[in-house]
Protein backbone atom coordinates (compact mmCIF):
# COMPACT_ATOMS: atom_id res chain seq x y z
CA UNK A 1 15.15 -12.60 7.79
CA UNK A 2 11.81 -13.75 6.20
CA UNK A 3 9.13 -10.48 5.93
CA UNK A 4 5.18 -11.30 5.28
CA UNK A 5 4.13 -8.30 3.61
CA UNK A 6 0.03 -8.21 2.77
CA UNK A 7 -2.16 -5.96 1.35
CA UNK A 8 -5.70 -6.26 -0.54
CA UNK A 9 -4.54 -6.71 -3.68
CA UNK A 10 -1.85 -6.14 -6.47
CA UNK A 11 -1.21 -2.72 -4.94
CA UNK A 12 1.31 -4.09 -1.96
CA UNK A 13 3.27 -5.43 -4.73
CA UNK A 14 4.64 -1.62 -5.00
CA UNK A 15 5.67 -1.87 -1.65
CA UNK A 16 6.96 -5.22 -2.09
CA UNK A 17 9.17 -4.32 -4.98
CA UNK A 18 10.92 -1.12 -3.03
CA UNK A 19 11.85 -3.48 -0.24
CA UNK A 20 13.50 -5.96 -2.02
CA UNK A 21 15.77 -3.45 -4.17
CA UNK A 22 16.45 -2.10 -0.60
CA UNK A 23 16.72 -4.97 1.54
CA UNK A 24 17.61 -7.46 -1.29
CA UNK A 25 19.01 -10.09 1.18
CA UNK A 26 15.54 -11.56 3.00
CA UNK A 27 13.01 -13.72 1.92
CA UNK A 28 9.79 -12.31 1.22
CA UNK A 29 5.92 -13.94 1.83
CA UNK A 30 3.44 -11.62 0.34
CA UNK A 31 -0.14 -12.06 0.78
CA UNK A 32 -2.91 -10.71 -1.90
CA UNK A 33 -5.98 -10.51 -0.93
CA UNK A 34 -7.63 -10.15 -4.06
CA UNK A 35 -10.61 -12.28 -3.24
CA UNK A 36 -11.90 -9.73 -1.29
CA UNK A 37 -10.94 -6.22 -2.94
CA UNK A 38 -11.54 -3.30 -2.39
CA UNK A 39 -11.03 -2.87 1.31
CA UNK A 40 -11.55 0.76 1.34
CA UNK A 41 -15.54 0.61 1.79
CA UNK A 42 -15.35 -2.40 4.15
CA UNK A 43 -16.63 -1.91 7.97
CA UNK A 44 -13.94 -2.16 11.01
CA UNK A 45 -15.27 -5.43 11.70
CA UNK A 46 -15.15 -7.35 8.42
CA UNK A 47 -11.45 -5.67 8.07
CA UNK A 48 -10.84 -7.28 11.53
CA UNK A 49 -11.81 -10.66 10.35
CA UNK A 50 -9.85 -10.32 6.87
CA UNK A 51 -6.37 -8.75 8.40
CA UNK A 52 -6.66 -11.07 11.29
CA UNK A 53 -6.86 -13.98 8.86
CA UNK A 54 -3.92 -12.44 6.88
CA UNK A 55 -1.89 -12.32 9.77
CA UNK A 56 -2.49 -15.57 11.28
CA UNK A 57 -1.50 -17.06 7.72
CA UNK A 58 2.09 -14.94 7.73
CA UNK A 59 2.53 -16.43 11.27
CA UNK A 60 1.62 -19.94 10.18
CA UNK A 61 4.33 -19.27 7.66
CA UNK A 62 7.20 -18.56 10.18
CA UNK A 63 7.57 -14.85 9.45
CA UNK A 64 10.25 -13.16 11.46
CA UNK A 65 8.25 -9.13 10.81
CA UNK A 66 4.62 -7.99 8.93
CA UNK A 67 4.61 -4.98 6.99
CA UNK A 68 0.89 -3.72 6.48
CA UNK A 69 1.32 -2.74 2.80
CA UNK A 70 -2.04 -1.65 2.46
CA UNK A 71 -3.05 2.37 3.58
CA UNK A 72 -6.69 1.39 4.51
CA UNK A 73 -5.73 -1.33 7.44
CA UNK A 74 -2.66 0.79 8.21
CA UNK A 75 -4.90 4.06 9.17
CA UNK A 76 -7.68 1.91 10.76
CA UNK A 77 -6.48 -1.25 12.35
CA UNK A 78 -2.20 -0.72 12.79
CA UNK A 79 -2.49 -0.59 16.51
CA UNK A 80 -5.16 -3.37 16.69
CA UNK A 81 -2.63 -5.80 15.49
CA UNK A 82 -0.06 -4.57 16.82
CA UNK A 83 -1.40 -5.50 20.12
CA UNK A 84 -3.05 -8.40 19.38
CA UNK A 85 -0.19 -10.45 18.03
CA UNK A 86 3.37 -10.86 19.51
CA UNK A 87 5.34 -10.23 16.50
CA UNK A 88 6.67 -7.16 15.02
CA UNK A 89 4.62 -5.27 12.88
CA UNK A 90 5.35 -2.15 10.76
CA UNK A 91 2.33 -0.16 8.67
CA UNK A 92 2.88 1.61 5.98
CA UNK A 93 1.44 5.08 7.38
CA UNK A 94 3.66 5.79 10.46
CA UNK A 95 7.17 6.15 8.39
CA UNK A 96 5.25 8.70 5.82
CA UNK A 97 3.87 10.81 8.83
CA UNK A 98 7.15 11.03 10.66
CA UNK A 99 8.99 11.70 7.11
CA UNK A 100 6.34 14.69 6.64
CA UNK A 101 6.47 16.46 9.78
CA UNK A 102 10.42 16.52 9.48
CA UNK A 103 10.43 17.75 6.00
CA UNK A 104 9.93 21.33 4.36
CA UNK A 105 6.72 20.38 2.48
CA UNK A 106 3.75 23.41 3.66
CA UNK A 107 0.64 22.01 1.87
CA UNK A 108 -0.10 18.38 1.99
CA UNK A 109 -2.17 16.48 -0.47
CA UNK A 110 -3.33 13.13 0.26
CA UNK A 111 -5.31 10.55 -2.08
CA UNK A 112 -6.35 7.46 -0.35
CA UNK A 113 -9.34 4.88 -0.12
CA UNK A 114 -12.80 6.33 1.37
CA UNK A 115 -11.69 4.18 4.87
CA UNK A 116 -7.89 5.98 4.78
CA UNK A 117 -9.76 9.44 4.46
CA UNK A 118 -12.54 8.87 7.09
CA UNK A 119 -9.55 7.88 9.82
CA UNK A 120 -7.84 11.31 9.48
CA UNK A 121 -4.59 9.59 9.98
CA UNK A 122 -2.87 11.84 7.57
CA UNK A 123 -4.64 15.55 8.79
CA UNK A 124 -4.75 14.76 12.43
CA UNK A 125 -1.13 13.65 13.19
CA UNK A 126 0.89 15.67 10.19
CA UNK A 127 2.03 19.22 11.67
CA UNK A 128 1.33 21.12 8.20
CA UNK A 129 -1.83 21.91 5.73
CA UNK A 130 -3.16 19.22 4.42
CA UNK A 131 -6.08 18.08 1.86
CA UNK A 132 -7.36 14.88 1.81
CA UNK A 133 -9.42 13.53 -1.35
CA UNK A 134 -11.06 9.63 -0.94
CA UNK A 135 -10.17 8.34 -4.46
CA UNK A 136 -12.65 4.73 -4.38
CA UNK A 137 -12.16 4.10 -8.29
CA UNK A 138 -8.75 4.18 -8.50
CA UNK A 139 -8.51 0.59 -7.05
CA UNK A 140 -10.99 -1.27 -8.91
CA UNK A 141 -9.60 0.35 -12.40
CA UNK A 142 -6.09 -0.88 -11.15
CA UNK A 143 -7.14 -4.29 -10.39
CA UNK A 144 -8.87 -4.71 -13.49
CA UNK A 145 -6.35 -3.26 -15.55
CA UNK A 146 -8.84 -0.81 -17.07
CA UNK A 147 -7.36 2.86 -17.03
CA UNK A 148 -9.54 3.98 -19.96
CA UNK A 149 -12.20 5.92 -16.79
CA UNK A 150 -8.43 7.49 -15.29
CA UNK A 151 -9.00 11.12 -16.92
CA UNK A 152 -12.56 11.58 -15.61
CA UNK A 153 -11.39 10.56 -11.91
CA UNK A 154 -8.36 13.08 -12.30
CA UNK A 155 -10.85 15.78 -12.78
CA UNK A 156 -13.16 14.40 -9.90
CA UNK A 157 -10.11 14.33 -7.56
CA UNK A 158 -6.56 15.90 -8.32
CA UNK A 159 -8.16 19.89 -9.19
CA UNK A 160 -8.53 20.36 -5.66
CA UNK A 161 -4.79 19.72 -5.02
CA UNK A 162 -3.25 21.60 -7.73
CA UNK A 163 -1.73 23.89 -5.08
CA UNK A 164 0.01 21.42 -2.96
CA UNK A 165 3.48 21.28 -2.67
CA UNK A 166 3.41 17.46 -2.19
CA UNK A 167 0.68 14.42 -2.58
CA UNK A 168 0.77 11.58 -0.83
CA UNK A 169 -0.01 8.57 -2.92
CA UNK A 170 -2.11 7.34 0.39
CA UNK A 171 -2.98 3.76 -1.19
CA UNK A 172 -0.31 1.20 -1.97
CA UNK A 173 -2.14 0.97 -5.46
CA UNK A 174 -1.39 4.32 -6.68
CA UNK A 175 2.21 3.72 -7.48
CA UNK A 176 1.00 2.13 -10.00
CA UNK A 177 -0.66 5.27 -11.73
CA UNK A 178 1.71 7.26 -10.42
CA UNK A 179 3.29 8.31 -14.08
CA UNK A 180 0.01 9.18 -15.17
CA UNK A 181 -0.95 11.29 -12.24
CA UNK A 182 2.12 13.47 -12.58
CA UNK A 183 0.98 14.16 -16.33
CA UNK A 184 -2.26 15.29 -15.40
CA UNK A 185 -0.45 17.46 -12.63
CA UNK A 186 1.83 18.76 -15.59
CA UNK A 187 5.22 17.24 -13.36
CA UNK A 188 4.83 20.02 -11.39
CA UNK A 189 4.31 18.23 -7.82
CA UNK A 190 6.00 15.63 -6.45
CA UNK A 191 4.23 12.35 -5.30
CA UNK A 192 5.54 10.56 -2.82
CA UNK A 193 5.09 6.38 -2.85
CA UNK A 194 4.83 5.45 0.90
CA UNK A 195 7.59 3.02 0.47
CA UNK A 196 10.10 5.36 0.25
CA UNK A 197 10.01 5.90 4.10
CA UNK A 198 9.79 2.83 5.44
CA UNK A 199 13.48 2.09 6.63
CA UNK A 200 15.81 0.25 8.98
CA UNK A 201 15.19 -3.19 8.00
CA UNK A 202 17.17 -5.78 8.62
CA UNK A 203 19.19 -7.41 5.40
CA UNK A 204 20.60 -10.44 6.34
CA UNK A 205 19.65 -13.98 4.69
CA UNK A 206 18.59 -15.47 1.33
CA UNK A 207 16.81 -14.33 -1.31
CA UNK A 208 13.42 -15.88 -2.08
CA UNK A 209 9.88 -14.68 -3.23
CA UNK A 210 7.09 -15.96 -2.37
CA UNK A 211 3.51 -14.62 -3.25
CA UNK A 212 0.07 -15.93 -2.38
CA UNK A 213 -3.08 -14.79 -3.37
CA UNK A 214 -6.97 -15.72 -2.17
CA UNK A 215 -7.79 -15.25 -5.63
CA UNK A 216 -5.64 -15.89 -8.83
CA UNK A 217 -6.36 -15.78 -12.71
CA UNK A 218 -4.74 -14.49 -15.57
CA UNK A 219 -4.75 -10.74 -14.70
CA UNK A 220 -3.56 -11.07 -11.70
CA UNK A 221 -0.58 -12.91 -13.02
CA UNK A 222 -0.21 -10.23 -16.17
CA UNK A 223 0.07 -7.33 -12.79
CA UNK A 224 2.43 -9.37 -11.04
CA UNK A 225 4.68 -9.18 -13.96
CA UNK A 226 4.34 -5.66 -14.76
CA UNK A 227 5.10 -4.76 -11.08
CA UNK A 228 7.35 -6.85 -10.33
CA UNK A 229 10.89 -7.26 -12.52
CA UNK A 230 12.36 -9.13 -9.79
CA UNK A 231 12.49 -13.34 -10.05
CA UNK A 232 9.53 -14.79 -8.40
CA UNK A 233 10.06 -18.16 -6.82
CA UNK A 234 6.05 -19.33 -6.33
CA UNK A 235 3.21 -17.93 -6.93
CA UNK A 236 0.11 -19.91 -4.85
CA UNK A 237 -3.62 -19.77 -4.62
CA UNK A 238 -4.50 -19.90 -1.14
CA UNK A 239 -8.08 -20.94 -0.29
């Protein structure tokens, strides 16, 4: 089976790496958006035109499934493309929610992008207590590879869910912090990586890795390493 898995950056790349330890047998298309990070203080529209243009790509490229591997077009736009396009299409958002209101979890934290937050995917469809806290410089410190500010946003937006019994890392990015996150919270709660839920893939072909990117330079590559211990086949620029 080949996937197209997209996102607006380096942070799908988490998502990425959990499916193919999981479903090791597909090939993979991922799409980076990176040209055009963040996404989480975008309008509707423009994130219309850039998912729309993501999509249209993964078709061009003979993808059998999408996973949205990005929270902010997952909470917003999941069931715009879902009917716009005639191929199957799985977000990241709708596994976590259905893994939540099965499980024995009471309070509910959530950190996600301003756009994740302002949807109220997460509070008005899980069946327990939950706190949401928008988190907007976590992705640009991730994409820049610049966790020296990390500390200061902890105490701007983890106190408020020291009591939860469970966060949701709401942004595909935040896997990537995720060590440092449970430090500040003293290992005490557990974090869930929305990856973990998504399931019942198929796992039946050839293993290949492709990744594209609207923007590429040196940093970008230096992520894709540190993310991604798997062998890459290509890595392309797409303009």
């Amino acid at each position: 089976m080949k996937i197209g898995v997209f996102d607006s950056g380096i942070g799908g790349l988490t998502v990425l790496k959990r499916l193919i330890e999981k479903y090791p047998n597909n090939e993979y298309i991922y799409y980076g958006d990176t040209k055009n990070i963040p996404y989480g203080d975008k309008t509707i529209d423009e994130l219309k035109v850039l998912s729309s243009n993501i999509v249209n790509f993964l078709i061009k490229q003979e993808v059998d499934m999408i996973v949205i591997a990005c929270g902010t077009i997952s909470s917003n736009l999941s069931g715009y493309l879902k009917e716009k396009y005639n191929i199957k299409i799985i977000d990241i958002i709708s596994p976590v929610i259905n893994y939540l209101n099965n499980a024995n979890y009471e309070k509910i934290g959530v950190i996600a992008t301003n756009a994740t937050i302002n949807s109220k995917v997460f509070s008005n469809n899980i069946n327990k207590k939950v706190k949401e806290v928008a988190c907007p410089k976590f992705v640009p410190l991730i994409e820049n590879n610049d966790l020296s500010e990390l500390n200061k946003c902890f105490n701007a937006y983890l106190d408020d869910l020291k009591d939860c019994d469970l966060i949701v890392l709401g942004c595909t990015h935040y896997p990537i912090i995720k060590e440092k996150i449970s430090e500040y919270l003293n290992n005490k709660i557990k974090l869930l990586d929305m990856a973990e839920c998504i399931n019942n893939i198929s796992n039946d072909g050839i293993k290949r890795v492709d990744l594209y990117f609207s923007k590429l330079d040196n940093k970008i590559l230096s992520n894709v390493n540190s993310i991604i211990k798997e062998k890459i086949d290509s890595v392309n620029l797409v303009m």
